[in-house]
C-alpha atoms as a PDB file:
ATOM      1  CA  UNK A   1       7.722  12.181  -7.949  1.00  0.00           C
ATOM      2  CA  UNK A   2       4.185  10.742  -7.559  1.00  0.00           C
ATOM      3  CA  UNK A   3       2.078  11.156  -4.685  1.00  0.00           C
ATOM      4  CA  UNK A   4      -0.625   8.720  -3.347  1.00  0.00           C
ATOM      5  CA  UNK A   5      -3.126   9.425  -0.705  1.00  0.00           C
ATOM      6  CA  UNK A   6      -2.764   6.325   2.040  1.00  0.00           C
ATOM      7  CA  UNK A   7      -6.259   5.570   4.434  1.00  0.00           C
ATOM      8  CA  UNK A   8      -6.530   3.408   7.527  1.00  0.00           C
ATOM      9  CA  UNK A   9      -9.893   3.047   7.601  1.00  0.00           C
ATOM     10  CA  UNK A  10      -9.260   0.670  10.258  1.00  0.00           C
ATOM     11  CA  UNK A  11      -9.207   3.288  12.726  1.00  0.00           C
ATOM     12  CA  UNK A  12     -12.809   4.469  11.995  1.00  0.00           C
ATOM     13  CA  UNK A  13     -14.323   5.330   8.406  1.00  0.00           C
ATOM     14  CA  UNK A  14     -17.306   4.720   6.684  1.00  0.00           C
ATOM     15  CA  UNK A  15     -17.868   3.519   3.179  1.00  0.00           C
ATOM     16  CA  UNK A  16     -19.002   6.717   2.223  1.00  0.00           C
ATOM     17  CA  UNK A  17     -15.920   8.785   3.733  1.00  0.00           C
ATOM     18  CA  UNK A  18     -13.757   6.458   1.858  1.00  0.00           C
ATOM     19  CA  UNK A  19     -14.979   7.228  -1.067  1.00  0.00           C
ATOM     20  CA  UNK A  20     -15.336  10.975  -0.548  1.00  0.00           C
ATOM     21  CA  UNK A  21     -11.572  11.140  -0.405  1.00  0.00           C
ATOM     22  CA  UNK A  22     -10.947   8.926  -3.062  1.00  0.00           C
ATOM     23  CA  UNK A  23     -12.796  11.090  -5.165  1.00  0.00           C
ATOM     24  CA  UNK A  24     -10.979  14.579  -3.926  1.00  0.00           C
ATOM     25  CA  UNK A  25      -7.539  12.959  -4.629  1.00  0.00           C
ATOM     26  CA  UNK A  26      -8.379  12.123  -8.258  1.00  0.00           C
ATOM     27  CA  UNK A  27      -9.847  15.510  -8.838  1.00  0.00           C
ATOM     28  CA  UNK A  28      -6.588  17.085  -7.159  1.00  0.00           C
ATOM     29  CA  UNK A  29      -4.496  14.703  -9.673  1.00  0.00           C
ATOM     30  CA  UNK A  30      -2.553  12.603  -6.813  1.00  0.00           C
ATOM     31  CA  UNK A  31      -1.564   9.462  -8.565  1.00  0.00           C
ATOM     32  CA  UNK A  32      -3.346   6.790  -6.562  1.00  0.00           C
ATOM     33  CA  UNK A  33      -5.616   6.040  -3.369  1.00  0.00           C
ATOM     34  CA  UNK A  34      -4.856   3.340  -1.238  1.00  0.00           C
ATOM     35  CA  UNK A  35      -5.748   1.710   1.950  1.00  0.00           C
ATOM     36  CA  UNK A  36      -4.499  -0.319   4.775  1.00  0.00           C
ATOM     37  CA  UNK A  37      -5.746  -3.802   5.156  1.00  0.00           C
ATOM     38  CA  UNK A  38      -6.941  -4.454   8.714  1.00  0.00           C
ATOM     39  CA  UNK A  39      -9.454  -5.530  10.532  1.00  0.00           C
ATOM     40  CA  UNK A  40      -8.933  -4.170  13.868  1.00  0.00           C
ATOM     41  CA  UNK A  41      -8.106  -0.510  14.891  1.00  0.00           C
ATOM     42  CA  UNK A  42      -5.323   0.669  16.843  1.00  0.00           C
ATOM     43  CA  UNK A  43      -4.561   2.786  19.582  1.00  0.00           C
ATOM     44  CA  UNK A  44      -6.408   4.688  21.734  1.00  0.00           C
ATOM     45  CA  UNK A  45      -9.613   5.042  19.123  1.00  0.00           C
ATOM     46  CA  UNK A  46     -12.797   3.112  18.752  1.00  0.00           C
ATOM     47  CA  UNK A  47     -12.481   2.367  15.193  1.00  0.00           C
ATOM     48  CA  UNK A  48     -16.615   3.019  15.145  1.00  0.00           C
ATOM     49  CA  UNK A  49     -18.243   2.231  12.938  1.00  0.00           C
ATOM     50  CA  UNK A  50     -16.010  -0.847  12.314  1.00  0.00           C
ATOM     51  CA  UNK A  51     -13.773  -2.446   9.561  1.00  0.00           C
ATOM     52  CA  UNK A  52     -14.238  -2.315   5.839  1.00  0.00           C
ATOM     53  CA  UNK A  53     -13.105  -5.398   3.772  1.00  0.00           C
ATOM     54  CA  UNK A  54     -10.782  -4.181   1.433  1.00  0.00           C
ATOM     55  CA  UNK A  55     -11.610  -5.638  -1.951  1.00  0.00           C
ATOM     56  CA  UNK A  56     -15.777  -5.300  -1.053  1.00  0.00           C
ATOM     57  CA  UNK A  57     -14.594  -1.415  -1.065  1.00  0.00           C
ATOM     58  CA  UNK A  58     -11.465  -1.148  -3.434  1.00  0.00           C
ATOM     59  CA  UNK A  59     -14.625  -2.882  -5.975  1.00  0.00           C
ATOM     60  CA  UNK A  60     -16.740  -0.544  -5.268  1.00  0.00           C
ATOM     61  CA  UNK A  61     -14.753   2.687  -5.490  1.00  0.00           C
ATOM     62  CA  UNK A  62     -13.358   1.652  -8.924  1.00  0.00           C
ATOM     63  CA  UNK A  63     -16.934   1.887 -10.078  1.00  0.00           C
ATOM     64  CA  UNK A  64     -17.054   5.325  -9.236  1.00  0.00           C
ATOM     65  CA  UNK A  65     -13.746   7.071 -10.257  1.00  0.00           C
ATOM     66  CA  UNK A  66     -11.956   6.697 -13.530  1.00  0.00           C
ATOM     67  CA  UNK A  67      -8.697   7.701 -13.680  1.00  0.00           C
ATOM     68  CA  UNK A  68      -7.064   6.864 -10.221  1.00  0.00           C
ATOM     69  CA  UNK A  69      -5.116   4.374  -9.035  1.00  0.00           C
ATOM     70  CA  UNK A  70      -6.276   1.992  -6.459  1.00  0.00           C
ATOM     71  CA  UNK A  71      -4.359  -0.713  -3.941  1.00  0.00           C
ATOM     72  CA  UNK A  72      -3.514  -2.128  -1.435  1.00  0.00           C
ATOM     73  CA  UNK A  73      -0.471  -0.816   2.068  1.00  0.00           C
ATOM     74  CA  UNK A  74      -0.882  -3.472   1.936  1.00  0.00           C
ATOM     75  CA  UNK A  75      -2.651  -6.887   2.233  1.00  0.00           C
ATOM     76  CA  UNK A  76      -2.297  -9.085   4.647  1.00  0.00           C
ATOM     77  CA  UNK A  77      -1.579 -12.712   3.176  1.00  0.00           C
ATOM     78  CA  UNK A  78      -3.067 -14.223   6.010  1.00  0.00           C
ATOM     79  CA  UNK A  79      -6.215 -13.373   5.447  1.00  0.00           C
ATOM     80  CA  UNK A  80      -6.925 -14.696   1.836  1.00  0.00           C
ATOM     81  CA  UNK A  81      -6.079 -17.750   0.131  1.00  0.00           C
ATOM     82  CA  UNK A  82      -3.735 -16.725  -3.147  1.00  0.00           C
ATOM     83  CA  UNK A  83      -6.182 -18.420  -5.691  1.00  0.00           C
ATOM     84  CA  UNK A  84      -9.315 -16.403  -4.399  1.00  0.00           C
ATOM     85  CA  UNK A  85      -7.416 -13.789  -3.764  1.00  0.00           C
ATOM     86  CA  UNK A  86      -6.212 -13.474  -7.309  1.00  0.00           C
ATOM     87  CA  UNK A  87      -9.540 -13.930  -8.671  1.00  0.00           C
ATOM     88  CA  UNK A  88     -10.576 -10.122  -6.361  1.00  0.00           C
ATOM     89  CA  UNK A  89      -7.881  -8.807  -7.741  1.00  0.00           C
ATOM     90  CA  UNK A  90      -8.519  -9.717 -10.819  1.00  0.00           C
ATOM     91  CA  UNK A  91     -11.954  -8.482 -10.788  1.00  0.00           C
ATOM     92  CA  UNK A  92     -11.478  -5.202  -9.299  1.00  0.00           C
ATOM     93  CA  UNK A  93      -8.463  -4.187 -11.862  1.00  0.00           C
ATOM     94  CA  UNK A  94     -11.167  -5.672 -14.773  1.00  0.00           C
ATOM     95  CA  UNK A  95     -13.754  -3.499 -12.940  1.00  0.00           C
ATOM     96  CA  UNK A  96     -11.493  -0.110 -12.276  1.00  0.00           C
ATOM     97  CA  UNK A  97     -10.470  -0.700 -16.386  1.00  0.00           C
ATOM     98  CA  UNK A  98      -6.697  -1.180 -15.300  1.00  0.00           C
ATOM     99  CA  UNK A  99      -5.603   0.924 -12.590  1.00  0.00           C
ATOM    100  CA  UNK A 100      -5.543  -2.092  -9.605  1.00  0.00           C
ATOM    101  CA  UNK A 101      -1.600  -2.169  -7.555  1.00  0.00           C
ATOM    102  CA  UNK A 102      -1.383  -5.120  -5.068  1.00  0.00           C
ATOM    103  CA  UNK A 103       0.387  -4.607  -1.871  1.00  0.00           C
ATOM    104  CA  UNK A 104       1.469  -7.817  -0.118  1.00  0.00           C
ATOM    105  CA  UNK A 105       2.297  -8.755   2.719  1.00  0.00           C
ATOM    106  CA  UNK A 106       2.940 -11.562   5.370  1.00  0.00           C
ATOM    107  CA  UNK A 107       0.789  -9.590   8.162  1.00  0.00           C
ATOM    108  CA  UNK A 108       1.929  -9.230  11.860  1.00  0.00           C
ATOM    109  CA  UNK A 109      -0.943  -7.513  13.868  1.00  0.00           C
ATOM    110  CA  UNK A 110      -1.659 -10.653  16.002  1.00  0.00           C
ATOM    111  CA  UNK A 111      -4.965  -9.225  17.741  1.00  0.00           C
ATOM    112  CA  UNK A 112      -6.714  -8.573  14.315  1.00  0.00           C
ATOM    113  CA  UNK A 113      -6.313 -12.413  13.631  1.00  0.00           C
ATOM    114  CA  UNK A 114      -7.585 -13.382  17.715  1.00  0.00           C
ATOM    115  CA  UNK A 115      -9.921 -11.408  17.408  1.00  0.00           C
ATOM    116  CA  UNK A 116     -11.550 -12.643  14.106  1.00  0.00           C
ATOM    117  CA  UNK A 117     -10.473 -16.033  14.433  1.00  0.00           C
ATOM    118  CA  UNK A 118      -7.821 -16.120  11.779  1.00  0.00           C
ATOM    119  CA  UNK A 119      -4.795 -18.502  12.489  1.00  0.00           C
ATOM    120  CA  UNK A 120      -1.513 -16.603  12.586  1.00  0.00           C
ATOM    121  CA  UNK A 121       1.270 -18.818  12.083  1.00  0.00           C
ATOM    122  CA  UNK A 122       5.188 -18.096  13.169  1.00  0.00           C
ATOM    123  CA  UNK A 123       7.187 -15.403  11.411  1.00  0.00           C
ATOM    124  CA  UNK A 124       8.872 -17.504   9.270  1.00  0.00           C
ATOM    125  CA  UNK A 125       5.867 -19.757   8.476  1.00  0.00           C
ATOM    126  CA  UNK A 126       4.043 -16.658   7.462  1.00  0.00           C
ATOM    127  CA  UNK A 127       7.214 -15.671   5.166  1.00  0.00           C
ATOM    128  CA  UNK A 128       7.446 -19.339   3.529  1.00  0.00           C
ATOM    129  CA  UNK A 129       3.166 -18.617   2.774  1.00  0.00           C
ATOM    130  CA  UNK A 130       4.049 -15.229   1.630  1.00  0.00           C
ATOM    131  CA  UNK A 131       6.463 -16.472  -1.342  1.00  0.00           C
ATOM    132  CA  UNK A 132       4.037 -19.268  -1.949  1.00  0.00           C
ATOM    133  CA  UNK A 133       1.059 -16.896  -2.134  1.00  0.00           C
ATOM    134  CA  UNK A 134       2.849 -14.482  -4.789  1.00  0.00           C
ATOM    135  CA  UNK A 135       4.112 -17.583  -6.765  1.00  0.00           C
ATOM    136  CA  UNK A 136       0.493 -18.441  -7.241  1.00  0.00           C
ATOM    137  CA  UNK A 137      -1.088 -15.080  -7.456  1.00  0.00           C
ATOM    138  CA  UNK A 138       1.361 -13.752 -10.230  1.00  0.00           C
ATOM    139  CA  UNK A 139       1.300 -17.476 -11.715  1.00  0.00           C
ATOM    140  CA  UNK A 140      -2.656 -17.282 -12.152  1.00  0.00           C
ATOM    141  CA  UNK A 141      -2.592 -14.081 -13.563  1.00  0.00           C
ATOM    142  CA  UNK A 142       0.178 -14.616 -16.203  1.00  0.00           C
ATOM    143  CA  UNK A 143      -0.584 -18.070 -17.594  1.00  0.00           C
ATOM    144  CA  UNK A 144      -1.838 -18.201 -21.097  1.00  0.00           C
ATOM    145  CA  UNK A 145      -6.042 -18.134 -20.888  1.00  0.00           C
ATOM    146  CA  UNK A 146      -5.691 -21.509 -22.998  1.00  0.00           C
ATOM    147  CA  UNK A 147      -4.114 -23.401 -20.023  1.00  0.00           C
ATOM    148  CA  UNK A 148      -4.061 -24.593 -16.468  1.00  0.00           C
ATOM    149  CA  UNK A 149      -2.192 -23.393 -13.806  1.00  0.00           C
ATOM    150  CA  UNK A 150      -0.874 -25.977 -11.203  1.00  0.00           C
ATOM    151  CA  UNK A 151       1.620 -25.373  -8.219  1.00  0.00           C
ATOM    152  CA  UNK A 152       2.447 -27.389  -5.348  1.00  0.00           C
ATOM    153  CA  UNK A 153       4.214 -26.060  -2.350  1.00  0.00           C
ATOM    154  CA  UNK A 154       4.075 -26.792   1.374  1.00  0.00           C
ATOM    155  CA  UNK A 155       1.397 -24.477   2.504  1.00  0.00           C
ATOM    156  CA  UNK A 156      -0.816 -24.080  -0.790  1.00  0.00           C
ATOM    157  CA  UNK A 157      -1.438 -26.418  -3.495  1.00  0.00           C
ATOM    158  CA  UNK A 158      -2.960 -25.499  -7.149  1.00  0.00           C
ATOM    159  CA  UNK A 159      -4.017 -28.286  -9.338  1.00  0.00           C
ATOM    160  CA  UNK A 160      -5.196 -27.745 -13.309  1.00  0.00           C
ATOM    161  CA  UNK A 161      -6.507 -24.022 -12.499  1.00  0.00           C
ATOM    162  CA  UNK A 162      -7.633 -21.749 -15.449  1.00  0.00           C
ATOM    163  CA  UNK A 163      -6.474 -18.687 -13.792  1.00  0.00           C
ATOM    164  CA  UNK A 164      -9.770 -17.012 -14.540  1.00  0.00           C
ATOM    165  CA  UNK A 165     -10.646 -14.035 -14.745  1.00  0.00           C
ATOM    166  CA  UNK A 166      -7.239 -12.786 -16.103  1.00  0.00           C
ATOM    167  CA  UNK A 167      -6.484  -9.374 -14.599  1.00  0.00           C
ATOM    168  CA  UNK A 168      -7.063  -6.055 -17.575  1.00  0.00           C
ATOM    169  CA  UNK A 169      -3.718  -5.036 -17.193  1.00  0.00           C
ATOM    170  CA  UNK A 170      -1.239  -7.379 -19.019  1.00  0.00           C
ATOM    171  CA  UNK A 171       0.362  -9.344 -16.991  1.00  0.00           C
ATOM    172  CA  UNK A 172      -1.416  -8.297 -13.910  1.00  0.00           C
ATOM    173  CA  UNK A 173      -1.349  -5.518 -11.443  1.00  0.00           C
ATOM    174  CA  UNK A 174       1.680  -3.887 -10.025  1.00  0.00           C
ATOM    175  CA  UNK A 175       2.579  -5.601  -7.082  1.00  0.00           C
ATOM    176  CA  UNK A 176       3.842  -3.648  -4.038  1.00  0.00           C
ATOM    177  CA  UNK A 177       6.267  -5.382  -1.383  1.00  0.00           C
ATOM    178  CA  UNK A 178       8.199  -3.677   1.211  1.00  0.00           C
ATOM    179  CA  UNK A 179       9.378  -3.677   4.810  1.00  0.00           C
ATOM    180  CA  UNK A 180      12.364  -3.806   6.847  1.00  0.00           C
ATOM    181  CA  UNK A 181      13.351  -7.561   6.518  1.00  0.00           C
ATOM    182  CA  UNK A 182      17.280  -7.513   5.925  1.00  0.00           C
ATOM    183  CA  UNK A 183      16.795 -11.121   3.621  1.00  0.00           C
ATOM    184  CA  UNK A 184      13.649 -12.168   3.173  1.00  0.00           C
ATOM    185  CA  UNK A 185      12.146  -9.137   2.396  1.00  0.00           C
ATOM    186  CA  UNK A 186      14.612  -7.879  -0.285  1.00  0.00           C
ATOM    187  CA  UNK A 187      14.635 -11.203  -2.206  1.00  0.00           C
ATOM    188  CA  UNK A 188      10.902 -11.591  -2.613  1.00  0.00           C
ATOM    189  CA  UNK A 189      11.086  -8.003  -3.769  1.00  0.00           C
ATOM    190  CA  UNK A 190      13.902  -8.551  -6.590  1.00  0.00           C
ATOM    191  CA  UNK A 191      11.633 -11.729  -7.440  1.00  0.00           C
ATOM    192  CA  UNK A 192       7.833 -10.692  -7.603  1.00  0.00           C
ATOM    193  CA  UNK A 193       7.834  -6.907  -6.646  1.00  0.00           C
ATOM    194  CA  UNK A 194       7.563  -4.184  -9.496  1.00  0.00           C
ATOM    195  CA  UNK A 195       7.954  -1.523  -6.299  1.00  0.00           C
ATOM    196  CA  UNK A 196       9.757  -1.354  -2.817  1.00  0.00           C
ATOM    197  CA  UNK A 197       8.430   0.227  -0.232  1.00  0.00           C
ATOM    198  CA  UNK A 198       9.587   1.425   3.124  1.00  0.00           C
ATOM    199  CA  UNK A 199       6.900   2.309   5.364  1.00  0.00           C
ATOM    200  CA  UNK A 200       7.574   5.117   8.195  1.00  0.00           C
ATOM    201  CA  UNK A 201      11.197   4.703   8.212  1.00  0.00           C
ATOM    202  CA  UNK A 202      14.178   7.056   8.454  1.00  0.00           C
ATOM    203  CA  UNK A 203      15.959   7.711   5.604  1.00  0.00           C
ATOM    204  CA  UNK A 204      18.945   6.069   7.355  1.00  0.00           C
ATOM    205  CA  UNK A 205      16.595   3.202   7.512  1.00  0.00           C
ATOM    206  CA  UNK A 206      15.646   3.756   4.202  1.00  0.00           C
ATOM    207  CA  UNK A 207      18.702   3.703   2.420  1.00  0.00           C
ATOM    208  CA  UNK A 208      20.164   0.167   4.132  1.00  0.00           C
ATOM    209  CA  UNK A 209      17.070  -1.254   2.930  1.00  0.00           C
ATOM    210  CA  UNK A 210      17.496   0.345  -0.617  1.00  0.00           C
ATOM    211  CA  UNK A 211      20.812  -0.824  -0.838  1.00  0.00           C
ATOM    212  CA  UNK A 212      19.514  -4.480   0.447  1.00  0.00           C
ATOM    213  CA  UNK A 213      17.136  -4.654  -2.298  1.00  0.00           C
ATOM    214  CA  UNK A 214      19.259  -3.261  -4.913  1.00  0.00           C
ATOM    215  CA  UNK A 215      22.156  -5.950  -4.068  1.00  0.00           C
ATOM    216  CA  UNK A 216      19.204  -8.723  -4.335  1.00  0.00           C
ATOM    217  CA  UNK A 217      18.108  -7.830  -7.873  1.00  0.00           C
ATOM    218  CA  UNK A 218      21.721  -7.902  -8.855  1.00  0.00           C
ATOM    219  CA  UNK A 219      22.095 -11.625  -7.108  1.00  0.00           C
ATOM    220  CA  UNK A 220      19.121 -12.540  -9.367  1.00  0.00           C
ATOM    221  CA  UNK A 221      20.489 -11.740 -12.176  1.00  0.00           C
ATOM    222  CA  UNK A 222      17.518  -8.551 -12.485  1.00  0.00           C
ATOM    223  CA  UNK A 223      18.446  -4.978 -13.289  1.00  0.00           C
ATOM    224  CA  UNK A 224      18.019  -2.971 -10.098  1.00  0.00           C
ATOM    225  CA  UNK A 225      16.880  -0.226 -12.051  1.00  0.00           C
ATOM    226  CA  UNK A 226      13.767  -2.082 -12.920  1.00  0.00           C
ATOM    227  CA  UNK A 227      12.255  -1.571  -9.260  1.00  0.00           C
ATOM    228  CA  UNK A 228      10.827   1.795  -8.150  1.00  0.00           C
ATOM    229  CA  UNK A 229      11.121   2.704  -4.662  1.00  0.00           C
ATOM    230  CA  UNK A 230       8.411   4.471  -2.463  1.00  0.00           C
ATOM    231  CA  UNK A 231       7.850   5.579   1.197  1.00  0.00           C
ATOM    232  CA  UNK A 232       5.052   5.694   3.430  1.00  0.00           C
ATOM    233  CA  UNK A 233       5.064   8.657   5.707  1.00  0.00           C
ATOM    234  CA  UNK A 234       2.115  10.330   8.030  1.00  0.00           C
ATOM    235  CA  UNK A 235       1.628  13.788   6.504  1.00  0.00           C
ATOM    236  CA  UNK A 236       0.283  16.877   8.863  1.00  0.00           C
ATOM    237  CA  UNK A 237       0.150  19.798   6.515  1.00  0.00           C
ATOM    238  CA  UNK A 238      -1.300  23.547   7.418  1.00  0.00           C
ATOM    239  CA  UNK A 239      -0.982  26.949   5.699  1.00  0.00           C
ATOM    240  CA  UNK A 240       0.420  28.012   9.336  1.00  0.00           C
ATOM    241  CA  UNK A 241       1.746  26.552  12.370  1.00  0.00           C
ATOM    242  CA  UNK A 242      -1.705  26.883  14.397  1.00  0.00           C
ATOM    243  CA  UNK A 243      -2.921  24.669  11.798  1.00  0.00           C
ATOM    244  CA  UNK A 244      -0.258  22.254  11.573  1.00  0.00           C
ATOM    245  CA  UNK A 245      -0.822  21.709  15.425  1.00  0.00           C
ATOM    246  CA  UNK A 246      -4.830  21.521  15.149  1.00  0.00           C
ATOM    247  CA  UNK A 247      -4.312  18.483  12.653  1.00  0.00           C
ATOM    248  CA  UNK A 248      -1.411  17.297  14.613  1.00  0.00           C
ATOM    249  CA  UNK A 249      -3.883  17.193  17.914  1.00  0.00           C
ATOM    250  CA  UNK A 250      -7.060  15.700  16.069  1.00  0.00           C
ATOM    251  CA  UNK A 251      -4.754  12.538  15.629  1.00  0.00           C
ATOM    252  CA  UNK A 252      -3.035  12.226  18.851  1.00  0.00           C
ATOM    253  CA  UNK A 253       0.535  13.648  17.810  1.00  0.00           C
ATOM    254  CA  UNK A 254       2.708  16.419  18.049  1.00  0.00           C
ATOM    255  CA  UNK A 255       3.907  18.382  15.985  1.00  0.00           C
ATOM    256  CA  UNK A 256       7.937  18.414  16.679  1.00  0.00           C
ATOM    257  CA  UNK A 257       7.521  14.249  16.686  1.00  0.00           C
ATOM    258  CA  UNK A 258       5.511  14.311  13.094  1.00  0.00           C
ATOM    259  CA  UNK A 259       8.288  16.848  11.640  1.00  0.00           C
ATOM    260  CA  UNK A 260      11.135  14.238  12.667  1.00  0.00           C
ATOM    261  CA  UNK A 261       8.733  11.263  11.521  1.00  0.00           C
ATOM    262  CA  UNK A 262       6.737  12.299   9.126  1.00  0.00           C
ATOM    263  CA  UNK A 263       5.827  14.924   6.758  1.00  0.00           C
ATOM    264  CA  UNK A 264       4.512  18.252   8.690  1.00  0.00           C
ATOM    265  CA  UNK A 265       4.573  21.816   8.492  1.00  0.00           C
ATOM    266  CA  UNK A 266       3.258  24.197   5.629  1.00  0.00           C
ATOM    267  CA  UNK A 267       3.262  23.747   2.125  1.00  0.00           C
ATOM    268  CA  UNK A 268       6.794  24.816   1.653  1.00  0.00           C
ATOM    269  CA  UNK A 269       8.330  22.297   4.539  1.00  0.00           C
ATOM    270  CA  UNK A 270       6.553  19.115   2.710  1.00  0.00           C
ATOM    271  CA  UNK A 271       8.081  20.007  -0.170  1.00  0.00           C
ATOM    272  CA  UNK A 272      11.239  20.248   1.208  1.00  0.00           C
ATOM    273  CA  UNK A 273      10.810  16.931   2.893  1.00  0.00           C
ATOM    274  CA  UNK A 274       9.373  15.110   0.062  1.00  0.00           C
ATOM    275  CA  UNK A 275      12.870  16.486  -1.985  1.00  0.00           C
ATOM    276  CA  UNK A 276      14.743  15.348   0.863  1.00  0.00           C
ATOM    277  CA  UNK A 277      13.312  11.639  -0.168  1.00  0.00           C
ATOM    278  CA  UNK A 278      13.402  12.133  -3.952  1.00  0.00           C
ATOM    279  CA  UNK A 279      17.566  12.980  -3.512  1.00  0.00           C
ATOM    280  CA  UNK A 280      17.482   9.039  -2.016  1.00  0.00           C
ATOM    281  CA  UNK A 281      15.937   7.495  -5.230  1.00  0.00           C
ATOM    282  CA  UNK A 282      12.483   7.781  -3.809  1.00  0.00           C
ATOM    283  CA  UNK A 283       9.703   7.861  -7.001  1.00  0.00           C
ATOM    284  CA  UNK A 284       6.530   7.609  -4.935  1.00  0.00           C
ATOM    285  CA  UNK A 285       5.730   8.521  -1.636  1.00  0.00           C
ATOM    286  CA  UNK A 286       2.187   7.478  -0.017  1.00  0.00           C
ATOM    287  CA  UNK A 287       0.868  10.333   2.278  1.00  0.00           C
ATOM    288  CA  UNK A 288      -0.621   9.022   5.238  1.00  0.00           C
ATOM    289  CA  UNK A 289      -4.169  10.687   6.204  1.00  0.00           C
ATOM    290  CA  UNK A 290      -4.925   9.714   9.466  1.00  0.00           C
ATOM    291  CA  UNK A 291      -7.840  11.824  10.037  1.00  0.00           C
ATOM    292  CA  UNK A 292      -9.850  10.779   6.822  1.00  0.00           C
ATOM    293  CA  UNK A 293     -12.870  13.071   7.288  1.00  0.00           C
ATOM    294  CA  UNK A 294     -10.763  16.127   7.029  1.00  0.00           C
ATOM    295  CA  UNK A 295     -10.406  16.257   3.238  1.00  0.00           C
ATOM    296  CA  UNK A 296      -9.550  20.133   3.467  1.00  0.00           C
ATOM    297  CA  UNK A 297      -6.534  18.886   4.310  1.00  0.00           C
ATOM    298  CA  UNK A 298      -6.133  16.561   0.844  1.00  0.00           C
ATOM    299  CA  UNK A 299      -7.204  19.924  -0.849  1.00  0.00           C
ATOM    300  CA  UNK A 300      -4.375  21.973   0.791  1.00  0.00           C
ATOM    301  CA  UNK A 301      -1.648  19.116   0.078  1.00  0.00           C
ATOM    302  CA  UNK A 302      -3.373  18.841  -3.513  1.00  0.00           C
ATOM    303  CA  UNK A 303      -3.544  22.633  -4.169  1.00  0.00           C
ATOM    304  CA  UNK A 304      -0.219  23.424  -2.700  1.00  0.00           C
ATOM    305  CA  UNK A 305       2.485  20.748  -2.325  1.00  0.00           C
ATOM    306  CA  UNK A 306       1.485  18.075  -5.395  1.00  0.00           C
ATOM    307  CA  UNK A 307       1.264  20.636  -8.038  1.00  0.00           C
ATOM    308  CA  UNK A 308       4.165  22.664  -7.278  1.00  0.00           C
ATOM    309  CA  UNK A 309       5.951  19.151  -7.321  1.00  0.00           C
ATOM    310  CA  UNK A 310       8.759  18.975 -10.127  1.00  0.00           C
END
């Protein structure tokens, strides 16, 4: 199983804090370091000093690590349209040397997009975007660099583009897609996605959606087998239960509620959690740090949990 540190810087973090955990996970070994995609915090928190575009700091962060992986939990398609959003892609997995993964999404936080003044159209007009935005984004990146690209759908509309920069990984970056759509969700997965992921579910949840996913490959006519599937869960780790409850406190929750909905407890509980989730097909699991200036607690998790992982 591989383990990912997930951010929300969203919810207050500097450039510089960002970074400093980026830098702790790939010295621990965790697989990747990604971030939410939001510009407006939630809850009851300030969010000081204020958002962080994504790519402006996924860009710079590949510039100082090597060996990590870096994307997106995920981008909202809303905010970007799919040719420039290709081309940041693009540049950051040229500029990180091939270790970009692009999670996409159709967004839903309405108040991020009032507040900024980005439109946010109707569920299903966002969905019918979506599909258009990965056509083009995954189109871009894989034509030949001797040709032009050219799509024409409702919402976007490319016309003789030479998909440039191509991406450095073959093909282009990974790209993430998950979510609890029963048919939507499942068939842009089986189409575009080369991972499904579930974020903050149950594994009852979990496993409907797995099977959903699984049954929409096979309708395609793609080997189910051929996806990896993930989960996002919040993670409150401690060597002892004072601890557990001091990180449990410093972001709002408690500690019974994280151990039925998230990861929490020592060392030893998280791993029993995390093989709860690897029994159900799970590969990856993104560990949700909600307090992202603690990084003790990325050293415990590294130090105790990820390297005693199978």
């Amino acid at each position: 199983m591989e383990l990912c540190i997930f951010t929300e810087p969203q919810q207050g973090a500097t450039f510089d804090q960002q970074l400093a955990t980026a830098k702790v996970s790939e010295r621990l070994g965790f697989t990747g370091w990604f971030r939410s995609d939001h510009y407006l915090h939630m809850g009851a928190v300030d969010g000081l000093p204020g958002p962080t575009d994504t790519w402006v700091t996924l860009g710079a962060i590949a510039t100082h690590t090597s060996t990590i992986r870096l994307g997106t939990l995920v981008c909202s398609a809303t905010f970007r349209l799919p040719g420039p959003l290709a081309i940041s892609a693009a540049q950051v997995d040229q500029m990180s040397g091939g270790r970009l993964e692009l999670g996409l999404g159709a967004g839903w936080f309405a108040d991020e997009h009032t507040a900024y003044g980005i439109p946010f159209p109707t569920t299903r007009q966002r969905f019918d975007a979506l599909a258009e935005q990965l056509e083009i984004v995954t189109g871009l990146w894989r034509s030949d660099a001797d040709t032009q690209f050219s799509f024409e759908g409702e919402y976007y509309s490319v016309v003789g583009s030479p998909g440039r920069p191509k991406p450095f990984q073959a093909g282009g970056p990974p790209v993430i897609i998950g979510g609890y759509g029963p048919r939507r969700t499942p068939a842009l997965a089986a189409r575009y996605a080369t991972e499904f992921n579930m974020p903050f579910a149950s594994t009852e949840a979990f496993t409907t959606q797995r099977d959903r996913v699984q049954q929409a490959c096979e309708t395609q006519g793609r080997d189910p087998d051929d996806l990896r599937f993930s989960a996002a869960l919040v993670v409150c780790c401690g060597e002892n239960e004072a601890e557990v409850e001091r990180r449990a406190g410093a972001i709002g929750r408690a500690t019974d509620e994280l151990r039925v909905n998230g990861l929490a407890g020592t060392p030893a509980e998280v791993l029993d959690g995390l093989a709860t989730w690897a029994e159900l097909g799970v590969e990856r699991v993104y560990l949700q740090v909600l307090d992202i200036g603690d990084t003790e607690h990325i050293e415990l998790i590294g130090e105790q949990v990820l390297r005693l992982l199978p």
